[in-house]
C-alpha atoms as a PDB file:
ATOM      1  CA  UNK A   1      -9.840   5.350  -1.133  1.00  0.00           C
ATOM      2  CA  UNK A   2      -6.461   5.431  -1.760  1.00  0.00           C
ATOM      3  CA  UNK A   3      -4.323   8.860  -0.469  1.00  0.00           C
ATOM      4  CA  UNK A   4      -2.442  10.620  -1.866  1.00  0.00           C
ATOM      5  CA  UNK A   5      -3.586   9.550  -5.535  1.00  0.00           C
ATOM      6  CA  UNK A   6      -4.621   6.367  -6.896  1.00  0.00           C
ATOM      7  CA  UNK A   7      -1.499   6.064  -9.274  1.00  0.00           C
ATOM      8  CA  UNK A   8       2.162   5.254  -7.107  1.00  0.00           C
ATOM      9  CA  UNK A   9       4.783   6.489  -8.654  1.00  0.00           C
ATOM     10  CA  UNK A  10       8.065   4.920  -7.008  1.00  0.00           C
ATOM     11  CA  UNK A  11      11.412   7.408  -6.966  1.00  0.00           C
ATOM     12  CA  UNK A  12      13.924   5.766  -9.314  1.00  0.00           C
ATOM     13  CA  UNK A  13      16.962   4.153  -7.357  1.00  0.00           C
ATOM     14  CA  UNK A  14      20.384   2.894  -8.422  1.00  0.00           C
ATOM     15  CA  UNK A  15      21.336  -0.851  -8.794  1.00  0.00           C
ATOM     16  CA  UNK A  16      21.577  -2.859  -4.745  1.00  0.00           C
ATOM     17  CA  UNK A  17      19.640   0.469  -3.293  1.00  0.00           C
ATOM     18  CA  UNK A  18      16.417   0.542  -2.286  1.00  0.00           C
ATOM     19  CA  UNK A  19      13.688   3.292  -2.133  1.00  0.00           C
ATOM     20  CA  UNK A  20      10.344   3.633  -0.058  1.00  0.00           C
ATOM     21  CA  UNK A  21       6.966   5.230  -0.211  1.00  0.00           C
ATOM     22  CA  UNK A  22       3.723   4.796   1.714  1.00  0.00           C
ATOM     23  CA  UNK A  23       0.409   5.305   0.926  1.00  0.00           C
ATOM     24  CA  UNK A  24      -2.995   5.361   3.206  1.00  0.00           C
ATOM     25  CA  UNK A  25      -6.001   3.270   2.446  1.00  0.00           C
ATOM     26  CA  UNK A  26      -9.106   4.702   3.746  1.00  0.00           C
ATOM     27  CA  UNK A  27     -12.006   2.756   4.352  1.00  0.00           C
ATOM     28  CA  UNK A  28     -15.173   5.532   4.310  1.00  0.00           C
ATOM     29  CA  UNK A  29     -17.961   2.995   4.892  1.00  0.00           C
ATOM     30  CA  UNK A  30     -19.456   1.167   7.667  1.00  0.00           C
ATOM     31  CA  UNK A  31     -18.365  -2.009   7.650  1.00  0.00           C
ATOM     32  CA  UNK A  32     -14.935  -3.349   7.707  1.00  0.00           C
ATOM     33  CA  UNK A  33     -13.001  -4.176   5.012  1.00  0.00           C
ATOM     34  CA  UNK A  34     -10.219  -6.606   3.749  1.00  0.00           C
ATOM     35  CA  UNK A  35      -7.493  -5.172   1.722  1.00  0.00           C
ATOM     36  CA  UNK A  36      -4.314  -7.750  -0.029  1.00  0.00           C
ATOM     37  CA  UNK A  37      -1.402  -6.278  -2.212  1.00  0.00           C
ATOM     38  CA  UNK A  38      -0.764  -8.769  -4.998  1.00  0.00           C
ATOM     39  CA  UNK A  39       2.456 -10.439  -4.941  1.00  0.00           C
ATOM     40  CA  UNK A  40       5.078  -9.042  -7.780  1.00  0.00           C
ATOM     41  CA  UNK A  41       6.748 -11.718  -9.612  1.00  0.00           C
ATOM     42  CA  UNK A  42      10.212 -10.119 -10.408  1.00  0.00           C
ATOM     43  CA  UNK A  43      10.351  -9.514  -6.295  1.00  0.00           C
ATOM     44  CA  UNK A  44      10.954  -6.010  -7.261  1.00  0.00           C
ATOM     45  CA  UNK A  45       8.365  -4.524  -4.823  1.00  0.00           C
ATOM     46  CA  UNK A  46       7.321  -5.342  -1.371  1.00  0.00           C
ATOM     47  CA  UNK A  47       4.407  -4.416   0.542  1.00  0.00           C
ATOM     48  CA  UNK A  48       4.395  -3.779   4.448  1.00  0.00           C
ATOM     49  CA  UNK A  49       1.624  -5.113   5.207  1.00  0.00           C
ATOM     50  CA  UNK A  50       0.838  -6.970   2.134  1.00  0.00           C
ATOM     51  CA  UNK A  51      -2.969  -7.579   3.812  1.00  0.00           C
ATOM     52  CA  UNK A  52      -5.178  -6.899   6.750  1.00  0.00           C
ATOM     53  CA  UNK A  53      -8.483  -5.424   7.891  1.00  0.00           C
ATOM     54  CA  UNK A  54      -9.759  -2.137   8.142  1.00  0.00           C
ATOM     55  CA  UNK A  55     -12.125  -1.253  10.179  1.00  0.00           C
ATOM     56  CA  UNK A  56     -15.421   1.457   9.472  1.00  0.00           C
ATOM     57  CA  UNK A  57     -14.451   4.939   9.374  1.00  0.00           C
ATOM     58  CA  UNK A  58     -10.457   4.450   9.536  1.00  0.00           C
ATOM     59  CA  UNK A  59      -6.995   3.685   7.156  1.00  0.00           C
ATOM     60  CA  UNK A  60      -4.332   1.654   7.434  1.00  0.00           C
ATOM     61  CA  UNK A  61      -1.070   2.634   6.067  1.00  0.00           C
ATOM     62  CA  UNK A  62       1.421   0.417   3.450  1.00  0.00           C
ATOM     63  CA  UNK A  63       4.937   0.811   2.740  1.00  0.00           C
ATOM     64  CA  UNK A  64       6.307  -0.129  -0.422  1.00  0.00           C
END
């Protein structure tokens, strides 16, 4: 599950600036699970943490 939507909408930003937004990825089941952002070509985006592991019942958090 993905909180607060399943859509990201990113805040627009001026030329040499840079924005930021995080979302939470929930894992709701009981066994863990791997998650990996894909990479973006144009190195527009970035992903903090661009994978991991989360374990039953909990979320991890990703800044983009």
């Amino acid at each position: 599950k993905i909180f607060p939507s399943n859509k990201i909408v990113m805040k627009p930003a001026l030329l040499n600036t840079s924005v930021y937004d995080s979302f939470e990825l929930t894992n709701q089941s009981d066994t863990p699970i791997y998650f990996r952002m894909g990479s973006d070509v144009t190195k527009a985006f970035r992903f903090y943490s661009e994978i991991g592991l989360i374990e039953p019942k909990s979320f991890a958090i990703v800044s983009v």
